[in-house]
Protein backbone atom coordinates (compact mmCIF):
# COMPACT_ATOMS: atom_id res chain seq x y z
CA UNK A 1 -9.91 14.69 -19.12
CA UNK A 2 -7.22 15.52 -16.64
CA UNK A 3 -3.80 17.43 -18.54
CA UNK A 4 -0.84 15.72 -19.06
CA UNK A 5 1.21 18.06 -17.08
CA UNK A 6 -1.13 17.14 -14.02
CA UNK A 7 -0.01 13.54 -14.19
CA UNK A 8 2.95 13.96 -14.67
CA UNK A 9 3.38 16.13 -11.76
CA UNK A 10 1.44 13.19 -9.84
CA UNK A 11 3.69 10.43 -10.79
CA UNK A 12 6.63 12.80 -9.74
CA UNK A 13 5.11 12.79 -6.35
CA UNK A 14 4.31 9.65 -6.66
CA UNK A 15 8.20 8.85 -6.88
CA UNK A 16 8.64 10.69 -3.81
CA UNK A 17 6.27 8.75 -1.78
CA UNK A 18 7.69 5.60 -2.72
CA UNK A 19 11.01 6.72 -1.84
CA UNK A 20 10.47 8.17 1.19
CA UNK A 21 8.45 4.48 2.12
CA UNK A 22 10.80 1.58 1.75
CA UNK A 23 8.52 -0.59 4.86
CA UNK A 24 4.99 0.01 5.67
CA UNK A 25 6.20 1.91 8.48
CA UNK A 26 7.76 4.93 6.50
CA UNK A 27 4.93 4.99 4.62
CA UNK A 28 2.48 5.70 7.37
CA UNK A 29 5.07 8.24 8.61
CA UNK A 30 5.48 9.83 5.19
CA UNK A 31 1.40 10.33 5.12
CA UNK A 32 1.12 11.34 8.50
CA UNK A 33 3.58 14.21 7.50
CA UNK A 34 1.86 14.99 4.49
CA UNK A 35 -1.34 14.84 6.44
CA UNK A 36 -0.25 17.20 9.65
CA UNK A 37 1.02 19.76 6.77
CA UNK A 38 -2.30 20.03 5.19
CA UNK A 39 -4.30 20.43 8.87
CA UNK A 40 -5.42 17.30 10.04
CA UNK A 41 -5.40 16.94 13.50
CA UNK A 42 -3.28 13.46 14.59
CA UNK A 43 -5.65 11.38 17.19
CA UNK A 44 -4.11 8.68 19.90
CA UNK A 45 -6.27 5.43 19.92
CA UNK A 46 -5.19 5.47 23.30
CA UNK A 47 -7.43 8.99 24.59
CA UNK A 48 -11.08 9.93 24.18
CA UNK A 49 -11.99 10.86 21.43
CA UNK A 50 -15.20 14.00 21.79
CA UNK A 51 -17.36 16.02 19.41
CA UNK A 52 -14.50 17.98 19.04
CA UNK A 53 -11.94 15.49 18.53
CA UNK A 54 -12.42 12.90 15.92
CA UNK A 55 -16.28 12.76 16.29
CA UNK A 56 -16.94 16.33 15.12
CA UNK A 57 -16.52 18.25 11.94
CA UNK A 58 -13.36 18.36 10.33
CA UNK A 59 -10.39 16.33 9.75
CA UNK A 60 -8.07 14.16 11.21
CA UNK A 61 -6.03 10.75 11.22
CA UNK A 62 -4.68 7.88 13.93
CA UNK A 63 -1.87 5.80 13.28
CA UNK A 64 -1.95 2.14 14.32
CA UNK A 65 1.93 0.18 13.32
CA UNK A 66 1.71 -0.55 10.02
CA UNK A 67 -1.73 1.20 9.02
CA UNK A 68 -3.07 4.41 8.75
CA UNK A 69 -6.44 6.17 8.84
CA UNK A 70 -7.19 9.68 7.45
CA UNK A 71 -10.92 11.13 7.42
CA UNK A 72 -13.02 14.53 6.97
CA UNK A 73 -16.29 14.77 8.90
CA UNK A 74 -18.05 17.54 7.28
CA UNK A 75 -19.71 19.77 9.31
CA UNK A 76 -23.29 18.76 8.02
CA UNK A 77 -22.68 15.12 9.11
CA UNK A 78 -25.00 13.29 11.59
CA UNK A 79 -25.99 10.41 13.03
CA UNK A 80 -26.58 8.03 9.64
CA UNK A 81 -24.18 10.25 7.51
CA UNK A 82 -22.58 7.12 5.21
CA UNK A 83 -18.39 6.76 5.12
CA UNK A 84 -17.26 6.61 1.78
CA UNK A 85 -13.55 4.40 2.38
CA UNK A 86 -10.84 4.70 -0.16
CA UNK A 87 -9.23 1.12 0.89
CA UNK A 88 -5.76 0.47 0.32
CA UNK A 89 -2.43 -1.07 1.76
CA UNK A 90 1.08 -0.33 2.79
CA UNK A 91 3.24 -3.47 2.84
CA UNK A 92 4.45 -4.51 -0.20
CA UNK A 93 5.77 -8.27 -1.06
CA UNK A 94 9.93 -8.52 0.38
CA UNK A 95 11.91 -10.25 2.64
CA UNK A 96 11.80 -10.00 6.39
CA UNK A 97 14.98 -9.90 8.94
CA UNK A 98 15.17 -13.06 11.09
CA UNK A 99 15.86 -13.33 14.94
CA UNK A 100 19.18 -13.56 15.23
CA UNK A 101 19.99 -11.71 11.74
CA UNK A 102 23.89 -11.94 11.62
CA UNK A 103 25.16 -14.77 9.58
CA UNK A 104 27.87 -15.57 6.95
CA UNK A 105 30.57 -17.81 5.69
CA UNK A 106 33.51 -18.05 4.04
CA UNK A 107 33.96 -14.47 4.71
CA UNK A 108 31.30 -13.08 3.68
CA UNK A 109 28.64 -11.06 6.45
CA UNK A 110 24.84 -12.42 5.52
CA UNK A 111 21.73 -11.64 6.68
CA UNK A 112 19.19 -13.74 7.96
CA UNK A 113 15.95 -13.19 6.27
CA UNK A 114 12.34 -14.83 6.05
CA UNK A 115 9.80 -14.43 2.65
CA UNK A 116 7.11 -11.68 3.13
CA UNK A 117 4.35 -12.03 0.67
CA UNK A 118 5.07 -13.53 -2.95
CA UNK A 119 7.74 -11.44 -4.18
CA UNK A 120 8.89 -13.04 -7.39
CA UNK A 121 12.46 -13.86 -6.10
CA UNK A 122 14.52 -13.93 -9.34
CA UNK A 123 13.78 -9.77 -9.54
CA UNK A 124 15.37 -9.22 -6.37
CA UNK A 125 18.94 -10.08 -7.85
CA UNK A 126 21.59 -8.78 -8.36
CA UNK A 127 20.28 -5.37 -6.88
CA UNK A 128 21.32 -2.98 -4.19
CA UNK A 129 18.88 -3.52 -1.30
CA UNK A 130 18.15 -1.69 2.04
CA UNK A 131 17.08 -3.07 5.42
CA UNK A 132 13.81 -0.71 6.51
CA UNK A 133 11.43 -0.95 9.31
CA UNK A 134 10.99 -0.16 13.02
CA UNK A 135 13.22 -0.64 15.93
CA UNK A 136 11.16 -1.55 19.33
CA UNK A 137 13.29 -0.29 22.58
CA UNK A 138 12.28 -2.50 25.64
CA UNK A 139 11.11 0.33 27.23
CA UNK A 140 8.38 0.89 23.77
CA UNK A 141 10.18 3.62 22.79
CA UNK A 142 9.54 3.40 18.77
CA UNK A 143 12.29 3.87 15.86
CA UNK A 144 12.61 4.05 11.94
CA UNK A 145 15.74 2.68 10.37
CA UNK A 146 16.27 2.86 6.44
CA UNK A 147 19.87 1.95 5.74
CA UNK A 148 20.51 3.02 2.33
CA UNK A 149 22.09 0.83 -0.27
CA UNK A 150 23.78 -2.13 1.68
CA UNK A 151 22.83 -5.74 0.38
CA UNK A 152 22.77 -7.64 -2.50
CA UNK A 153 21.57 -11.15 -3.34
CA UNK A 154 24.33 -12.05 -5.91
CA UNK A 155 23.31 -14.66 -8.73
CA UNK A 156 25.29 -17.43 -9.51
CA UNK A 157 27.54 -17.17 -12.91
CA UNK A 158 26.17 -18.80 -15.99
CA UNK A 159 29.54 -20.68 -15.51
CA UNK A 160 28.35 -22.01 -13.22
CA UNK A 161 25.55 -23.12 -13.58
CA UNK A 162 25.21 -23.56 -17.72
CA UNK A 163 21.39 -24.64 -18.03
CA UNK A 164 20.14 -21.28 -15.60
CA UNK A 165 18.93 -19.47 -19.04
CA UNK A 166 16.63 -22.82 -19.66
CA UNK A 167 15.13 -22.38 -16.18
CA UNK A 168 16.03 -21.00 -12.69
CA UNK A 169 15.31 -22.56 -9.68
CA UNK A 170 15.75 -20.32 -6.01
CA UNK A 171 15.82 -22.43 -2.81
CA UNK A 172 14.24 -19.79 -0.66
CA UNK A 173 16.57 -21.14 2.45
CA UNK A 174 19.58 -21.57 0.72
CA UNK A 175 19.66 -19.21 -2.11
CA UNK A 176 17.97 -16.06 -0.48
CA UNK A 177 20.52 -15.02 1.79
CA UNK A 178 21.79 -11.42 1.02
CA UNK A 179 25.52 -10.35 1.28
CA UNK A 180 26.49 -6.62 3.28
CA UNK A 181 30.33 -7.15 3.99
CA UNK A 182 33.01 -9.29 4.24
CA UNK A 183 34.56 -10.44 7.77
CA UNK A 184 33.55 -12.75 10.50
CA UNK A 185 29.91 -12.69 11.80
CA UNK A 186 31.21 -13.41 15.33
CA UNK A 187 32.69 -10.35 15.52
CA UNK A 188 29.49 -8.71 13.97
CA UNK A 189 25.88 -7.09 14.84
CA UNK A 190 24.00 -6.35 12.19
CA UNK A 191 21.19 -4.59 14.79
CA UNK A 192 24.02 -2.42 15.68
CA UNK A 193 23.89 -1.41 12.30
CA UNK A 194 20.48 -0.67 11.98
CA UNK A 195 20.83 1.16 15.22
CA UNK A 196 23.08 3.91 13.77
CA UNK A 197 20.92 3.89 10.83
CA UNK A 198 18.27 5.87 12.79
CA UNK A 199 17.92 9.67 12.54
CA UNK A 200 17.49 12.14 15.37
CA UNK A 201 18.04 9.80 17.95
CA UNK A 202 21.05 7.72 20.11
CA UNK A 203 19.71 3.91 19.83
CA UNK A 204 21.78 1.32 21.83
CA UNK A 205 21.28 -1.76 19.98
CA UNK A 206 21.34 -3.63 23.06
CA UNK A 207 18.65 -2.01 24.14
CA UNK A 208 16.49 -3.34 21.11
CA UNK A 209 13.48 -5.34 22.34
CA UNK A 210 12.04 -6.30 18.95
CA UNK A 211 12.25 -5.30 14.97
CA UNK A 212 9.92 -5.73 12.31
CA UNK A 213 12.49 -4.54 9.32
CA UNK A 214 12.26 -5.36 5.46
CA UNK A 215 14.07 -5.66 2.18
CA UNK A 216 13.74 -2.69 0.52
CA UNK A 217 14.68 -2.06 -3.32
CA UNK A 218 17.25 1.68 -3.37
CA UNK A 219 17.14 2.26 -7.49
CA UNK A 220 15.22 5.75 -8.17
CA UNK A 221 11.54 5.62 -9.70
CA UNK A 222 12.43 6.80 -13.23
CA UNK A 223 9.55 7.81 -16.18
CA UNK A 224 10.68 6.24 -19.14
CA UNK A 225 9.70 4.81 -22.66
CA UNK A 226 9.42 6.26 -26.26
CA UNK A 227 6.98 9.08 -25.09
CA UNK A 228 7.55 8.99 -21.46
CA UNK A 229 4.71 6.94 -20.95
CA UNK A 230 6.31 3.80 -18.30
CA UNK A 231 6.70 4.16 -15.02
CA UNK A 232 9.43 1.97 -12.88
CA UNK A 233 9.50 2.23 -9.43
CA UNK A 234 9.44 -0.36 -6.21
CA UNK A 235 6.40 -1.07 -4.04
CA UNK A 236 3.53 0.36 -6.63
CA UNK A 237 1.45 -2.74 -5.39
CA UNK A 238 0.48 -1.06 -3.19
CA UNK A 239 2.09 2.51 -3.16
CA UNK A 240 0.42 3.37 -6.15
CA UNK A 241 -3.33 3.32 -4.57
CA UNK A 242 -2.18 4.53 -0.98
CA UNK A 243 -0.69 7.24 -2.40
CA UNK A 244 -3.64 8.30 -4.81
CA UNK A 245 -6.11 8.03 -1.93
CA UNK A 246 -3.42 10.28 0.00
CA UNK A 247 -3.66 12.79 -2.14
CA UNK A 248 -7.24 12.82 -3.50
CA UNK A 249 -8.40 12.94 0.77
CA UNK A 250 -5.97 16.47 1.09
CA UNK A 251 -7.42 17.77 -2.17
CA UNK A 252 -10.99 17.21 -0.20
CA UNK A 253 -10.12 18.71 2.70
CA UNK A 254 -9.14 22.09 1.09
CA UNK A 255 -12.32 22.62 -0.94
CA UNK A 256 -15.90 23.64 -0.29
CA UNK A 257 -17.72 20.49 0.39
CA UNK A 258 -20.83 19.91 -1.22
CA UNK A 259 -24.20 19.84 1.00
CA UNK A 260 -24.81 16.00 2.15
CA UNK A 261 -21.18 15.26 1.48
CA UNK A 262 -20.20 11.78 2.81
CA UNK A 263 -17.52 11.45 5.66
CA UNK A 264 -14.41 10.38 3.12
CA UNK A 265 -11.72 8.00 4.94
CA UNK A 266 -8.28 6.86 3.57
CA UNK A 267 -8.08 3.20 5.47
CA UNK A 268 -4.26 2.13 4.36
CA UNK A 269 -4.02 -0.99 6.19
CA UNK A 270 -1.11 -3.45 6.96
CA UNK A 271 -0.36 -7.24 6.27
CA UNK A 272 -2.28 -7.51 2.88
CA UNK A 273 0.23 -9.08 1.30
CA UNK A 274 0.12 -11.91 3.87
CA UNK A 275 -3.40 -12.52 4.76
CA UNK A 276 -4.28 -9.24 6.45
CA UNK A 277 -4.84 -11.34 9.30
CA UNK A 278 -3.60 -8.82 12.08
CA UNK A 279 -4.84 -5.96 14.77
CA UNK A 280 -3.64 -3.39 11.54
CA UNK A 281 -4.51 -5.36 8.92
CA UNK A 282 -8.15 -5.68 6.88
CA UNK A 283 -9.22 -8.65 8.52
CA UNK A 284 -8.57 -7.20 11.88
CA UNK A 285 -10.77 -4.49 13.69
CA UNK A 286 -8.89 -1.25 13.34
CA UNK A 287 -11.34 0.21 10.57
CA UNK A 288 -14.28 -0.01 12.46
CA UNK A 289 -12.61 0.99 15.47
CA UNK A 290 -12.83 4.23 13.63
CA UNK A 291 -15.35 4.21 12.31
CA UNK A 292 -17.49 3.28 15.64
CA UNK A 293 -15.47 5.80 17.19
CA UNK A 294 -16.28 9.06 14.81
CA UNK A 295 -20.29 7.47 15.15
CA UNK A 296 -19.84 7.82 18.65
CA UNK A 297 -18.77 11.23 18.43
CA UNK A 298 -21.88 12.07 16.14
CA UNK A 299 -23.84 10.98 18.20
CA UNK A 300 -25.39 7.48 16.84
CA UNK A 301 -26.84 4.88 18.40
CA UNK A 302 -26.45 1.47 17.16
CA UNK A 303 -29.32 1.44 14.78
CA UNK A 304 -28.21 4.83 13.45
CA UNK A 305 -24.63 3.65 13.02
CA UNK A 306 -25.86 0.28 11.37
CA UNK A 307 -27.57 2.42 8.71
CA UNK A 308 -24.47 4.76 8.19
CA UNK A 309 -22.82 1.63 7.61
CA UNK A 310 -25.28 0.79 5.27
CA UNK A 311 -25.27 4.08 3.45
CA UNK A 312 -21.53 3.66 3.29
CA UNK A 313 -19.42 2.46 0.34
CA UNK A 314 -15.57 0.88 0.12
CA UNK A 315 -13.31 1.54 -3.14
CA UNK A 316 -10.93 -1.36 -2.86
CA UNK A 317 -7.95 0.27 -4.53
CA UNK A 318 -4.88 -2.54 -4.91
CA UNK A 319 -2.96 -2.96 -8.31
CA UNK A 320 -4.19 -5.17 -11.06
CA UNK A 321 -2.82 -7.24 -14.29
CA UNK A 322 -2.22 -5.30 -17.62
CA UNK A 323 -2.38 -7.69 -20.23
CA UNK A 324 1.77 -8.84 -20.86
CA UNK A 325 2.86 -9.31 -24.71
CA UNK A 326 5.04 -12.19 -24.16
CA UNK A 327 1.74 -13.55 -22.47
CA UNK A 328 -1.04 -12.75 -24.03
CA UNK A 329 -2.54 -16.79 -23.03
CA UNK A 330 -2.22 -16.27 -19.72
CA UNK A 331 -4.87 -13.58 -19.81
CA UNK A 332 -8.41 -13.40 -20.57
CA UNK A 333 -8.85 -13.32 -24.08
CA UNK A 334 -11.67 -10.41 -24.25
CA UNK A 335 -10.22 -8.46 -21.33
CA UNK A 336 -6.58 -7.17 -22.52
CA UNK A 337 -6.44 -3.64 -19.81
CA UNK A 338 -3.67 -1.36 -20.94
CA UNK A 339 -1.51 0.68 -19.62
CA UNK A 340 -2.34 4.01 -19.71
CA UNK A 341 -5.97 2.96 -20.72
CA UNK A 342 -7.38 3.84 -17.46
CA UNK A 343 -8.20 2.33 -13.31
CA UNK A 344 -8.97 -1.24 -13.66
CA UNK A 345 -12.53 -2.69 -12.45
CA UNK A 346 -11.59 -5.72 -10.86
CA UNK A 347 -14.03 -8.60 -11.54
CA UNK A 348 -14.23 -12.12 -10.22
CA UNK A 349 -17.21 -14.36 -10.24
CA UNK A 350 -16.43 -16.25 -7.07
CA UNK A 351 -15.64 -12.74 -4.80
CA UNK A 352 -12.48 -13.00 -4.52
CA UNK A 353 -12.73 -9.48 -5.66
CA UNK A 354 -15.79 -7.79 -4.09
CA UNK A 355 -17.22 -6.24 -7.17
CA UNK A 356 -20.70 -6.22 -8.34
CA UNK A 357 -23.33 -4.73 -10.30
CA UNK A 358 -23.71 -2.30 -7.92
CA UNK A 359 -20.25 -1.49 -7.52
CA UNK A 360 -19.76 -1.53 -11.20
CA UNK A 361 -22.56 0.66 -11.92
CA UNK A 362 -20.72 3.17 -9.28
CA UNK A 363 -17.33 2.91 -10.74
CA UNK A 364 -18.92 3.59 -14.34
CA UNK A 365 -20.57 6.67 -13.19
CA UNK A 366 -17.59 8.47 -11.08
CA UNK A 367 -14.93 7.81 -14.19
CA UNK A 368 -17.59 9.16 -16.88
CA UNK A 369 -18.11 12.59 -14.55
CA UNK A 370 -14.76 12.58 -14.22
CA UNK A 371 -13.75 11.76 -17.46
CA UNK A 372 -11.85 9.34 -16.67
CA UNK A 373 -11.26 5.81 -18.93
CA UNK A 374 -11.64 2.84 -16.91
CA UNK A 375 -10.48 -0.50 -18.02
CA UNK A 376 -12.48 -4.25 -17.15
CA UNK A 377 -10.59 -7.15 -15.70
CA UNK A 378 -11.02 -10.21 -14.93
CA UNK A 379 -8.73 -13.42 -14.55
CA UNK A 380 -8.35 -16.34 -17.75
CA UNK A 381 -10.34 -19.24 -15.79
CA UNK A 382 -7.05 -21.48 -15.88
CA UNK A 383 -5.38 -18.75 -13.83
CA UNK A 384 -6.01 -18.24 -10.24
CA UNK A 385 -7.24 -15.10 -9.11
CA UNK A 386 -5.25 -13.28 -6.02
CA UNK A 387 -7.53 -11.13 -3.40
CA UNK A 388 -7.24 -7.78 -2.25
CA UNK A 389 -9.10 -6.20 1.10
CA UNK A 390 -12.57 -5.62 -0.80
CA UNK A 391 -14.14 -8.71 0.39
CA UNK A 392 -12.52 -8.71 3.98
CA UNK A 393 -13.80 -4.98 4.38
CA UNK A 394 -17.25 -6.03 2.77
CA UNK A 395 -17.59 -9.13 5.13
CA UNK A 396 -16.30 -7.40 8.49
CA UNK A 397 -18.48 -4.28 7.70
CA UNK A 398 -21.11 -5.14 5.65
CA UNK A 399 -20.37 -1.92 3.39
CA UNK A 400 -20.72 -2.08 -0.17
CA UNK A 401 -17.48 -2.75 -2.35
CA UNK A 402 -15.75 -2.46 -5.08
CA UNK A 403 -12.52 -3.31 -6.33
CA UNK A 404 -10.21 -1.18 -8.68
CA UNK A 405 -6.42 -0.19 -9.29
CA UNK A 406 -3.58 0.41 -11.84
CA UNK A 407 -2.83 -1.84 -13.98
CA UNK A 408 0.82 -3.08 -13.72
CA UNK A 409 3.33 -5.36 -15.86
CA UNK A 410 6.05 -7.36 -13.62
CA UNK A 411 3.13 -7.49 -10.27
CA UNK A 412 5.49 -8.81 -6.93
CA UNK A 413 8.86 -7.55 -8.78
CA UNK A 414 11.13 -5.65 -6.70
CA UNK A 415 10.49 -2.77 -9.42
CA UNK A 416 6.99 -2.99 -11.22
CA UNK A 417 5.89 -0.88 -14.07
CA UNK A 418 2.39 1.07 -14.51
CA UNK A 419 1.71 3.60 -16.90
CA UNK A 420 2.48 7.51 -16.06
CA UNK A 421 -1.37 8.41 -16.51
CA UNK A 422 -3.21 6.01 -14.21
CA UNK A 423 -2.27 6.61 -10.87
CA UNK A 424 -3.34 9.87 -11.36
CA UNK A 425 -6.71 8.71 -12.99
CA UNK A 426 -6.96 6.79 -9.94
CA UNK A 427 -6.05 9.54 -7.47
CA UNK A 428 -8.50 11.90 -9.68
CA UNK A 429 -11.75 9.27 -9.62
CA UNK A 430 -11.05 8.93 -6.02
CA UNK A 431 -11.52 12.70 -5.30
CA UNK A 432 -14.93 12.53 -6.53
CA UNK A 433 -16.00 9.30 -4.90
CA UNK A 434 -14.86 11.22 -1.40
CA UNK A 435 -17.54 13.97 -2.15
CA UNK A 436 -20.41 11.85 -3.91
CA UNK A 437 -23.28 10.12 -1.79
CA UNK A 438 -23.19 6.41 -2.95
């Protein structure tokens, strides 16, 4: 059983991840750094790739937007050598800036923003909130802005309005329309803002082409409860699992690997929370770009890459339900996971998570050698289950799935909660699932 001082070193880190990743942006920048510090060699999509690139032995990453894929090719690896693919995500559920952002009224500066996702609105009030994301030049040159604390989506009085405590209703349109300053928006740019937001470089906010920026929450992740045993923090669905496959993939890397060792990939894609419907999300092709890629290098033809594929397995790491004590109906009523109780298994009959015997059987054997608790769950058949990208991986690839992650309380908040021991359980399982032959 992992020590308590090892998680809790984790979910420090953990903390620092998040922070350092209010878009999906920052967070592929944040692992890339993490990734060039521990060796890997950074690949452009854009070049050849040879044996002695990102075909050969050893390890590396490429950044596409939004998404981010890590691997180590171990030096025994050949033609049919399987991928085992720790899947995860990097967006998290927010609010996007509109085309012309700058708006306001009755003196108060407003920004325009569009729902990303299902973020469950009433959370985000009443909170100081950042604007995060890229900046697009029109010549392509490429910028991160983070703004620090700056809006707020105030909440009307219980003055007025004297039945809210009996039920609140948000009009997306009209009611999510953050504050950041009093004045006249005539006379203001809100780009311009963003523009001297960004570090290390001169941006002319005329000179911006195109943004893809998000609502980001500023409070600290903070370790709390009568042992220490919560953890609060923004964007753990799906932080939490991008960051355990982060770390379990550099932990690889800098050990022996074990003869017949699989070639282990971190695939942190874009756009789940929206479909995944895009050139860096699950559904699109950016995976087995990759992956055809690093066959090519090896040396496979396409009969030897169709059985690598087929010797290849996907852990579909995305947050799940802990069972809620105000709630207990709205669960299943012989599945109650736990905080703190261990990874979820993520069940659903109809595939909306990609689990199955298989998969299970898997999952059962990497947490017992690890000794690891893992927890069941599956969704109360009144409730509708969400998705994750196990069963988009599964049907694009045809690789074996299964679907796992922390359990959380308050799931699309703009803080969530998870216990302190299971991302590291996670991170810990995953470690051995990079260096085991499925």
């Amino acid at each position: 059983m992992p020590s308590e001082s090892s998680a809790a070193a984790h979910i420090q880190d953990l903390g620092a991840y998040v922070t350092a990743s209010p878009s999906s942006f920052h967070a592929v920048h944040e692992a890339a750094l993490r990734l060039g510090e521990a060796g890997f060699t950074a690949l452009d999509e854009l070049q050849p790739w040879d044996a002695a690139d990102g075909g050969g032995a050893g390890k590396f990453y490429m950044v596409r937007d939004g998404a981010i894929i890590a691997w180590v090719t171990p030096a025994s690896a050949g033609p049919t050598t399987g991928f085992n693919i720790l899947g995860a995500h990097t967006d998290s559920p927010s609010f996007k800036l509109k085309p012309k952002p700058t708006t306001g009224k009755f003196g108060w500066l407003q920004a325009g923003v569009e729902v990303y996702g299902g973020p469950l609105l009433n959370s985000w009030l009443d909170r100081e909130l950042q604007l995060a994301g890229r900046l697009v030049m029109r010549d392509g040159t490429r910028h991160l802005t983070a703004t620090g604390p700056l809006l707020r989506f105030p909440q009307l009085a219980v003055h007025l309005d004297r039945a809210v405590n009996e039920g609140l209703a948000l009009d997306k349109q009209q009611h999510m329309n953050p504050v950041y300053g009093l004045g006249d928006p005539a006379g203001e740019d809100l780009l311009g803002l963003l523009a001297d937001r960004v570090v290390g470089a001169d941006v002319d906010a005329a000179l911006i082409g195109g943004y893809d920026v998000v609502i980001a929450d500023t409070q600290p992740p903070a370790v709390f409860g009568a042992k220490n045993e919560f953890f609060a923090s923004g964007r753990l669905d799906n932080l939490s699992a991008t960051h355990a496959g982060l770390t379990a993939l550099i932990a690889h890397a800098a050990a022996p690997l074990p003869a017949g060792a699989p070639i282990a990939v971190l695939a942190a894609f874009d756009h789940e929370e929206i479909g995944s419907a895009s050139r860096s999300g699950a559904s699109g092709p950016v995976l087995e770009d990759v992956l055809v890629r690093i066959s090519d290098g090896l040396g496979a033809s396409a009969s030897q890459r169709r059985q690598a594929f087929a010797a290849s397995f996907c852990v579909s790491a995305d947050a799940g339900h802990a069972v809620h004590p105000n709630y207990a109906e709205r669960h299943d009523p012989a599945n109650r996971p736990a905080l703190n109780g261990g990874p979820l298994l993520k069940i659903n009959a109809n595939q909306r998570y990609a689990t199955d015997a298989t998969g299970a059987a898997l999952w059962a054997r990497l947490c017992s050698d690890a000794g690891i608790p893992y927890q069941e769950f599956v969704s109360n058949n009144v409730m509708p289950c969400g998705s994750t990208i196990g069963p988009l991986t599964a049907t694009r690839l045809g690789v074996r799935t299964v679907d796992v992650g922390v359990p959380l309380l308050s799931m699309h908040s703009a803080r969530e909660l998870c216990g302190v021991q299971d991302p590291y359980r996670l991170a810990t399982v995953t470690a051995l699932f990079f260096r085991t032959a499925a």
